[in-house]
C-alpha atoms as a PDB file:
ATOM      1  CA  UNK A   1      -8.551  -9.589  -0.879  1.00  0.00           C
ATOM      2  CA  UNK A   2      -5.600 -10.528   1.006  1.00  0.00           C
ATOM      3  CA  UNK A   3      -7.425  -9.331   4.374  1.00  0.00           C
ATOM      4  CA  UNK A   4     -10.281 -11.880   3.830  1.00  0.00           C
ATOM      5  CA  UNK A   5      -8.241 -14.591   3.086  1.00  0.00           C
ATOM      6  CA  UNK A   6      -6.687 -14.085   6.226  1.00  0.00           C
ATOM      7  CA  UNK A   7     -10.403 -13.827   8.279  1.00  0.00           C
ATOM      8  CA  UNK A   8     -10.800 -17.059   6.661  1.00  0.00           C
ATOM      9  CA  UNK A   9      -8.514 -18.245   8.487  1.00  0.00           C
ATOM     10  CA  UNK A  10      -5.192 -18.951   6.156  1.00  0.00           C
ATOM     11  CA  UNK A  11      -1.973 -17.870   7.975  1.00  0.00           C
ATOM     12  CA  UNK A  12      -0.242 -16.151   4.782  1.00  0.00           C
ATOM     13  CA  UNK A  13      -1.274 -14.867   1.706  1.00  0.00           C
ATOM     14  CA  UNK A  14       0.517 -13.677  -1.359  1.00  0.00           C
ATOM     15  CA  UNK A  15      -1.184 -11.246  -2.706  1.00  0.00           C
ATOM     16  CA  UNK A  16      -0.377  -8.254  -5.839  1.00  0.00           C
ATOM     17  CA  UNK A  17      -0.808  -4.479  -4.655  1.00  0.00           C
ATOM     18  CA  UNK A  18      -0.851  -3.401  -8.133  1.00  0.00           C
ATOM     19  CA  UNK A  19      -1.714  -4.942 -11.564  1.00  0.00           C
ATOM     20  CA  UNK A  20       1.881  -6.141 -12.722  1.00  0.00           C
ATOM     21  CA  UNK A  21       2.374  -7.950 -16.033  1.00  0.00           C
ATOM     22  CA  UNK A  22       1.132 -11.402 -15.868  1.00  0.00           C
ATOM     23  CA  UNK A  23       4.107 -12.988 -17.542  1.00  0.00           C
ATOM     24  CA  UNK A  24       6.378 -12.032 -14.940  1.00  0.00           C
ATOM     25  CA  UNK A  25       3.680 -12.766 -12.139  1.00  0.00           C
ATOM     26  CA  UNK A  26       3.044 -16.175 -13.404  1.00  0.00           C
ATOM     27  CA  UNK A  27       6.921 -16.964 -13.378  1.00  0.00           C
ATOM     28  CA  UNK A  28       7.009 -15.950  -9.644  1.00  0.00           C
ATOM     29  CA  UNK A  29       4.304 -18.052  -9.010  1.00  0.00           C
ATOM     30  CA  UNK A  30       5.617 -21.030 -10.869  1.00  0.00           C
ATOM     31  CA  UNK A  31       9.291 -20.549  -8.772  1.00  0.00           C
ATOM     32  CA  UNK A  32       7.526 -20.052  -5.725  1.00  0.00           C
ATOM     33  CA  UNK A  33       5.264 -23.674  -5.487  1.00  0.00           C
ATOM     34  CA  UNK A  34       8.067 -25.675  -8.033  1.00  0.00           C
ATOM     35  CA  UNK A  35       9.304 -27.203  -5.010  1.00  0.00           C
ATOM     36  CA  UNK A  36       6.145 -27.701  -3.246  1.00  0.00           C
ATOM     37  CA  UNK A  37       3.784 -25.924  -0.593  1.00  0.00           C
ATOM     38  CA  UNK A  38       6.796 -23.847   1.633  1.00  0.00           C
ATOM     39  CA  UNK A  39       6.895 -23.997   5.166  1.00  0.00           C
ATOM     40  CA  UNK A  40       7.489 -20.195   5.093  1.00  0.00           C
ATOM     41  CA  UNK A  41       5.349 -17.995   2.193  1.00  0.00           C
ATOM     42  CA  UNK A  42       7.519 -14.823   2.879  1.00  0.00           C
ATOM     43  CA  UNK A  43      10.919 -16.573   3.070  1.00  0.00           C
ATOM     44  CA  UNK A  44      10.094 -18.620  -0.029  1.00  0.00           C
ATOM     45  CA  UNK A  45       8.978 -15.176  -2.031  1.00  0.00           C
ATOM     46  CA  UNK A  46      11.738 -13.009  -0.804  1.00  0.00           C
ATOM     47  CA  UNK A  47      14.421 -16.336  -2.328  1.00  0.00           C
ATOM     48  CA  UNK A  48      12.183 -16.292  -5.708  1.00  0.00           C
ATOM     49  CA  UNK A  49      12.120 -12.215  -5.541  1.00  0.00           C
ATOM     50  CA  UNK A  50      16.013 -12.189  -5.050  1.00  0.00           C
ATOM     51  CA  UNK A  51      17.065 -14.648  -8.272  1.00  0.00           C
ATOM     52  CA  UNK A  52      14.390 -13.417 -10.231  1.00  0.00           C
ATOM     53  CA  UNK A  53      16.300  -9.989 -10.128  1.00  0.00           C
ATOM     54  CA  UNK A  54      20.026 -12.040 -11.340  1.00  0.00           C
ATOM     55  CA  UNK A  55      18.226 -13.491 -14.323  1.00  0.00           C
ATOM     56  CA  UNK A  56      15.426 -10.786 -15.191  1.00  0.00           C
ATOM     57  CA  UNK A  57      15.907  -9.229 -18.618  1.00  0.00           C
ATOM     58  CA  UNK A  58      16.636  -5.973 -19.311  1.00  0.00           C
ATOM     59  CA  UNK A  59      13.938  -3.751 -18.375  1.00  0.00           C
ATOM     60  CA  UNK A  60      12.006  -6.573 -16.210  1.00  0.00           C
ATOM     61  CA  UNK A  61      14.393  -5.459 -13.144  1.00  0.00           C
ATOM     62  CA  UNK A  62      12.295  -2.488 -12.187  1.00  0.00           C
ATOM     63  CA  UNK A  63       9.886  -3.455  -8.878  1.00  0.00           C
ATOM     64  CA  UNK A  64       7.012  -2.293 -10.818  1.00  0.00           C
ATOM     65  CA  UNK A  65       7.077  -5.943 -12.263  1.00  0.00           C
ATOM     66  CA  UNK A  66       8.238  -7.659  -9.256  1.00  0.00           C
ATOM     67  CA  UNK A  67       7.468  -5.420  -6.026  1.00  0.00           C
ATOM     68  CA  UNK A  68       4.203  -5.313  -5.955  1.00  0.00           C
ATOM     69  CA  UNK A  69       3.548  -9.106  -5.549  1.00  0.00           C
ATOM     70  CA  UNK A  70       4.016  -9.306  -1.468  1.00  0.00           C
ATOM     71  CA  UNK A  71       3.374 -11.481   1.544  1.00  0.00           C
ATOM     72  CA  UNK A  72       1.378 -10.885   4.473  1.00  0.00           C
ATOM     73  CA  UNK A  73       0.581 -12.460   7.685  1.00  0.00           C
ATOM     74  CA  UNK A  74       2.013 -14.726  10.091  1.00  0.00           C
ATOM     75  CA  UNK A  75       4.360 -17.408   9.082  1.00  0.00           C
ATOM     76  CA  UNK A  76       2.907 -20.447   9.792  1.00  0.00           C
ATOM     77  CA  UNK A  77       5.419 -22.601  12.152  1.00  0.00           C
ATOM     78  CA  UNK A  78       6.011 -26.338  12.663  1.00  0.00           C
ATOM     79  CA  UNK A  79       5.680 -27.909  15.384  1.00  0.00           C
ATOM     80  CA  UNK A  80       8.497 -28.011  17.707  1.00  0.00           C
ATOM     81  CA  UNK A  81       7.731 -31.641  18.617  1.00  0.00           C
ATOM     82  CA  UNK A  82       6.113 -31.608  22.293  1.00  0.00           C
ATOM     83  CA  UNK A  83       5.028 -34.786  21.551  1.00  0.00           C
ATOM     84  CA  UNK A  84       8.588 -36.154  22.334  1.00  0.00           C
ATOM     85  CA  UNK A  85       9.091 -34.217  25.340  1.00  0.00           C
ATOM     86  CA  UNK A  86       5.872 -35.821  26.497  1.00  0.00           C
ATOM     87  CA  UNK A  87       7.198 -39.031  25.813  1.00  0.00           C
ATOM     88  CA  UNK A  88      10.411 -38.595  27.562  1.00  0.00           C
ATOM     89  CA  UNK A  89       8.730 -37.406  30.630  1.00  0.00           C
ATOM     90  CA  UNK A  90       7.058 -40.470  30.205  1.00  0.00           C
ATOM     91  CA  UNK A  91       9.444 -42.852  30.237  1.00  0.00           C
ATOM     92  CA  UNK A  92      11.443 -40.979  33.037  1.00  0.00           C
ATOM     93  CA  UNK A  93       8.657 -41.344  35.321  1.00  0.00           C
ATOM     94  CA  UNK A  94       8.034 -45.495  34.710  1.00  0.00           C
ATOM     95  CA  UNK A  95      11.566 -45.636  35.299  1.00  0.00           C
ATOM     96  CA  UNK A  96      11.778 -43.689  38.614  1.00  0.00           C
ATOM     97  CA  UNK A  97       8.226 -45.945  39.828  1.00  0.00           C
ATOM     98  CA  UNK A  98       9.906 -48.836  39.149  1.00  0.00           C
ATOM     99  CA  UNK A  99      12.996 -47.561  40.957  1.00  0.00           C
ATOM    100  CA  UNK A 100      11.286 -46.933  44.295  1.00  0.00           C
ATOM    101  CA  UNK A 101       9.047 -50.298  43.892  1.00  0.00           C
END
């Protein structure tokens, strides 16, 4: 499923390779958008992954509950900004034409 998302076009996609008990999948889920849409899928899940294993109860800790949900494709960046460099160059060159005028 995970491989047509990513056809579709959608950078990452969190996917389960394995049926994993749906109480502990829908706590991932809920830890993983709480704070909104992340930047970075595979950074946010590996943060969720990693304090989900401090608090899990007993039994709950083994990665057939947790492992299987996983991440895959490429992290979608932000933009650097270009814009800004654009601008600079910008004003550079009105200043250096006004210089020579």
């Amino acid at each position: 499923m995970a491989l047509v998302f990513s056809i579709s076009g959608a950078d990452e996609v969190i996917a389960h390779l394995w049926k994993a008990e749906d109480k502990v999948s829908e706590n991932l889920a809920l830890k993983i958008y709480q704070k909104g849409i992340p930047a970075n899928y595979s950074k946010r899940l590996y943060r969720v992954k990693k304090e989900y294993l401090k608090v899990s109860p007993a039994g709950f800790d083994h990665p057939h509950f947790w492992g299987g949900i996983v991440c895959s494709g490429k992290p979608t960046k932000k933009s650097p900004g270009y814009w800004w460099v654009i601008t600079v160059i910008f004003i550079c060159a009105i200043m250096l034409l006004k210089r020579k005028r």
